[in-house]
Protein backbone atom coordinates (compact mmCIF):
# COMPACT_ATOMS: atom_id res chain seq x y z
CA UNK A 1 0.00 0.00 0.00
CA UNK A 2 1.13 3.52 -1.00
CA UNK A 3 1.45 5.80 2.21
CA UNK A 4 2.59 8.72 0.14
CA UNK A 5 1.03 10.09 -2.81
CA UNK A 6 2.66 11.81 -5.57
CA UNK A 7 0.57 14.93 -5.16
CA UNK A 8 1.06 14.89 -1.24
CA UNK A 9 4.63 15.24 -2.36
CA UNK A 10 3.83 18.33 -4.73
CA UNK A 11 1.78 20.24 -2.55
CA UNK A 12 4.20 20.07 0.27
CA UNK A 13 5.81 23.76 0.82
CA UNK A 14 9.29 22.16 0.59
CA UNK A 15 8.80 21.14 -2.89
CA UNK A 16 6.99 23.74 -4.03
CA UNK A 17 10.26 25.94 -2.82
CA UNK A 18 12.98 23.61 -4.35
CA UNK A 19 11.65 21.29 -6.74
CA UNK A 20 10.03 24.86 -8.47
CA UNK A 21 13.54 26.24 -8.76
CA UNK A 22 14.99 23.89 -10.37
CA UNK A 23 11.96 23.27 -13.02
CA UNK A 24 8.88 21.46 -11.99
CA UNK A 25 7.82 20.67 -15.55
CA UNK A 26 11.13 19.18 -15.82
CA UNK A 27 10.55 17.02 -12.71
CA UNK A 28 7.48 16.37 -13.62
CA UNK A 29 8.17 14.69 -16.99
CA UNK A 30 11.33 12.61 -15.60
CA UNK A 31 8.66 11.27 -13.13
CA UNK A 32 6.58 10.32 -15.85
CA UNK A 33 9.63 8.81 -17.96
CA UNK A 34 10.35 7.22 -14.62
CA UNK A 35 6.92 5.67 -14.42
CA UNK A 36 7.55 3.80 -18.01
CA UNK A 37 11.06 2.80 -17.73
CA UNK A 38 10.13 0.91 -14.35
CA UNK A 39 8.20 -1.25 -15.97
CA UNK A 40 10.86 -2.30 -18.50
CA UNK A 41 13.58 -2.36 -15.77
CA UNK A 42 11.09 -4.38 -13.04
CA UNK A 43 11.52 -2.06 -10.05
CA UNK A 44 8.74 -0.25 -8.32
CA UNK A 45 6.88 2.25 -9.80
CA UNK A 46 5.92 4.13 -6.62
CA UNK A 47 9.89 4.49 -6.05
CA UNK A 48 10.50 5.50 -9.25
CA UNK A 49 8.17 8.08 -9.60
CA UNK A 50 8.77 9.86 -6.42
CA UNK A 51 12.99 9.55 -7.30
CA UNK A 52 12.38 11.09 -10.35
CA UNK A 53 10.20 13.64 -9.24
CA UNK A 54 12.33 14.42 -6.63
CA UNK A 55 15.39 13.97 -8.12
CA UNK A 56 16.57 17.46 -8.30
CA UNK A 57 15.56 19.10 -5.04
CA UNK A 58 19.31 19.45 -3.95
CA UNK A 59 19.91 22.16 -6.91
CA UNK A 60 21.04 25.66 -5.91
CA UNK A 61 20.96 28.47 -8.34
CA UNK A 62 24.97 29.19 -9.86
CA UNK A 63 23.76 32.67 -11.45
CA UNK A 64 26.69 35.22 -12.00
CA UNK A 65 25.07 38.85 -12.99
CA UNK A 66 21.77 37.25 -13.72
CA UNK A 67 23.21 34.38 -15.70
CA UNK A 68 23.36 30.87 -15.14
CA UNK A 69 27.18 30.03 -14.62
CA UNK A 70 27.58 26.28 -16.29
CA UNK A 71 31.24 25.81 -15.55
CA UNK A 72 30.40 27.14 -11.41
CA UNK A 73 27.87 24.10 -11.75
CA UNK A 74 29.90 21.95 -13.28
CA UNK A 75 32.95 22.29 -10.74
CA UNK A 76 31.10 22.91 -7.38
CA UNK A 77 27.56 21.55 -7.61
CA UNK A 78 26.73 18.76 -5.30
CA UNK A 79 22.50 18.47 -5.90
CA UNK A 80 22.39 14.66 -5.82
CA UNK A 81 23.91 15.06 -2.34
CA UNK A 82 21.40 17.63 -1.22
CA UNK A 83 19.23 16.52 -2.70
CA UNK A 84 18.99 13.09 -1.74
CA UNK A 85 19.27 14.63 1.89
CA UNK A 86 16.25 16.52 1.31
CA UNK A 87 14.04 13.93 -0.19
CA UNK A 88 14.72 11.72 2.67
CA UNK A 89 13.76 14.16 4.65
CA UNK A 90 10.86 15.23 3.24
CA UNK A 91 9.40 11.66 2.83
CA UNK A 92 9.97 10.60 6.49
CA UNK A 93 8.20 13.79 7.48
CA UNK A 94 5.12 12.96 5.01
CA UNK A 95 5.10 9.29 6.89
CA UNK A 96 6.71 7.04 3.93
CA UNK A 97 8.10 3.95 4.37
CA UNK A 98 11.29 4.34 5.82
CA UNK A 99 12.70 1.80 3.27
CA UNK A 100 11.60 3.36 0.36
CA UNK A 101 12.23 6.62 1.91
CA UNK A 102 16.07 5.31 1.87
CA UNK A 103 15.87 3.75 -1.84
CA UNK A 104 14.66 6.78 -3.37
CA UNK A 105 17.50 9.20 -1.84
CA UNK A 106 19.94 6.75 -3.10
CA UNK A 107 18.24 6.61 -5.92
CA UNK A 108 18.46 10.71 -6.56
CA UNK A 109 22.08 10.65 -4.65
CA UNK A 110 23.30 8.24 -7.84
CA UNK A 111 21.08 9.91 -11.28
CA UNK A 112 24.02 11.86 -12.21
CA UNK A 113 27.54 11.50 -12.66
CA UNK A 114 28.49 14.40 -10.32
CA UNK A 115 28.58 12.20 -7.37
CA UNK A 116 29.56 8.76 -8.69
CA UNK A 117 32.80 7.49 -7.69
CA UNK A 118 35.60 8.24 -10.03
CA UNK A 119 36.98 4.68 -9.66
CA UNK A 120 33.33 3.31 -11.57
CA UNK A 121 29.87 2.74 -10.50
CA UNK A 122 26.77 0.18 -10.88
CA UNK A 123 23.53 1.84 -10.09
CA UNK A 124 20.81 -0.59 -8.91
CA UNK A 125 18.37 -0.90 -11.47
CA UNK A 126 16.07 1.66 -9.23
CA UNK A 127 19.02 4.10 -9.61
CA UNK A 128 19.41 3.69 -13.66
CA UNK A 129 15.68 4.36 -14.60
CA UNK A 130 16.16 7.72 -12.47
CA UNK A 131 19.50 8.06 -14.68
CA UNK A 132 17.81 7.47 -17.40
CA UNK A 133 14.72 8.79 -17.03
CA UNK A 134 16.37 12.07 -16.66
CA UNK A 135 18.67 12.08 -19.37
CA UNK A 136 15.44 11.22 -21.69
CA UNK A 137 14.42 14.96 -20.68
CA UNK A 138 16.93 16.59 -20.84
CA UNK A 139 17.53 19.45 -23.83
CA UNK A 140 20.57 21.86 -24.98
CA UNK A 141 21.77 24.09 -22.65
CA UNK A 142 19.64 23.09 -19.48
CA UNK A 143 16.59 24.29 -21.22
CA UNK A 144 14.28 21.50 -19.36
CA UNK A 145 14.71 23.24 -16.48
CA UNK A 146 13.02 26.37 -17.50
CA UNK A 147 9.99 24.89 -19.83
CA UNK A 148 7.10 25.97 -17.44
CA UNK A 149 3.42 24.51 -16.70
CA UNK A 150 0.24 26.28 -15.48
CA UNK A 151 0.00 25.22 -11.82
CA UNK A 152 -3.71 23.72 -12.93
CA UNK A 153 -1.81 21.17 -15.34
CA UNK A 154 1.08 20.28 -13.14
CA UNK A 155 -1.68 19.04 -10.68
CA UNK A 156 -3.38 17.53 -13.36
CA UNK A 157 -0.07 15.36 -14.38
CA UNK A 158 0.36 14.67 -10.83
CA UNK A 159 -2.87 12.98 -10.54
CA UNK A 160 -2.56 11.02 -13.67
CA UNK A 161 0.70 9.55 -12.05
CA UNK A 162 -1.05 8.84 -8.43
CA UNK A 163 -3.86 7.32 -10.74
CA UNK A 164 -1.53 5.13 -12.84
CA UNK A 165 0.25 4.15 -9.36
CA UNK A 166 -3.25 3.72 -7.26
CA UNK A 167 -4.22 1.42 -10.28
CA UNK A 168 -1.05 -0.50 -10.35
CA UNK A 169 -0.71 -0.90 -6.63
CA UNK A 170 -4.05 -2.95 -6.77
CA UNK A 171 -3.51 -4.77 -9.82
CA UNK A 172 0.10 -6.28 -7.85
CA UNK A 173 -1.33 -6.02 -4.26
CA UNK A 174 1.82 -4.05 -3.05
């Protein structure tokens, strides 16, 4: 059974603060990507969804005189880290399975090669739709972080993934 929805996730203040910054359309669609690829990949859909939703809560904003700085991002950016923090966080606080509170923030720690070990990694197939799932969305020069939705159809995309998941969760019995 589901103890956290997708949309108790989005309405939540702390998303609305850091999950907007960084491009809720964006996490928005990786969820959704998320939602098919765990079906290929055989890992839980619930997990999937709310690591790719979440998955980049930990950004900060590397502007230099109104402009994004790229290389500042590229050499001091640490978002899985934070961000992983701050989904764990987050879904403990809502009342999610302390589990699949943990797989999820490992999960968004591990969907980017920022903080992978330089020595090689093998993400758990969890952590490779997230990967994937967000390298499906994105576009040239970190536009997929600033394509916006009205805040009618986010909720509406929301509830088509809580649907999908209610209606999945009773088809398995999980």
């Amino acid at each position: 059974m589901r103890r956290v929805t997708l949309e108790d996730i989005y309405v939540h203040p702390i998303t609305q603060k850091y999950v907007r910054r960084s491009g809720m359309a964006h996490a928005i669609s990786v969820a959704h990507n998320a939602y098919e690829l765990a079906k290929q990949y055989n890992v839980n859909p619930d997990w999937a969804v709310k690591a790719g939703f979440l998955h980049d809560i930990g950004h900060y904003t590397w502007y230099k005189d109104g402009e994004w700085d790229y290389e500042q991002y590229q050499k001091f950016d640490i978002h899985p880290i934070k961000g992983a923090e701050r989904a764990h966080k987050l879904l403990i606080r809502l009342g999610e399975d302390q589990n699949a509170a943990k797989e999820i923030a490992h999960a968004i720690l591990f969907h980017t090669e920022s903080a992978l070990p330089a020595d090689g990694f093998k993400r758990t197939p969890l952590q490779q739709v997230v990967h994937l799932a967000d390298e499906n969305d994105k576009q040239p020069n970190d536009a997929h972080h600033y394509r916006h939705l009205n805040k009618k159809e986010e909720l509406s995309q929301i509830r088509v993934l809580d649907y999908k998941l209610n209606k999945e969760n009773l088809l398995t019995g999980s």
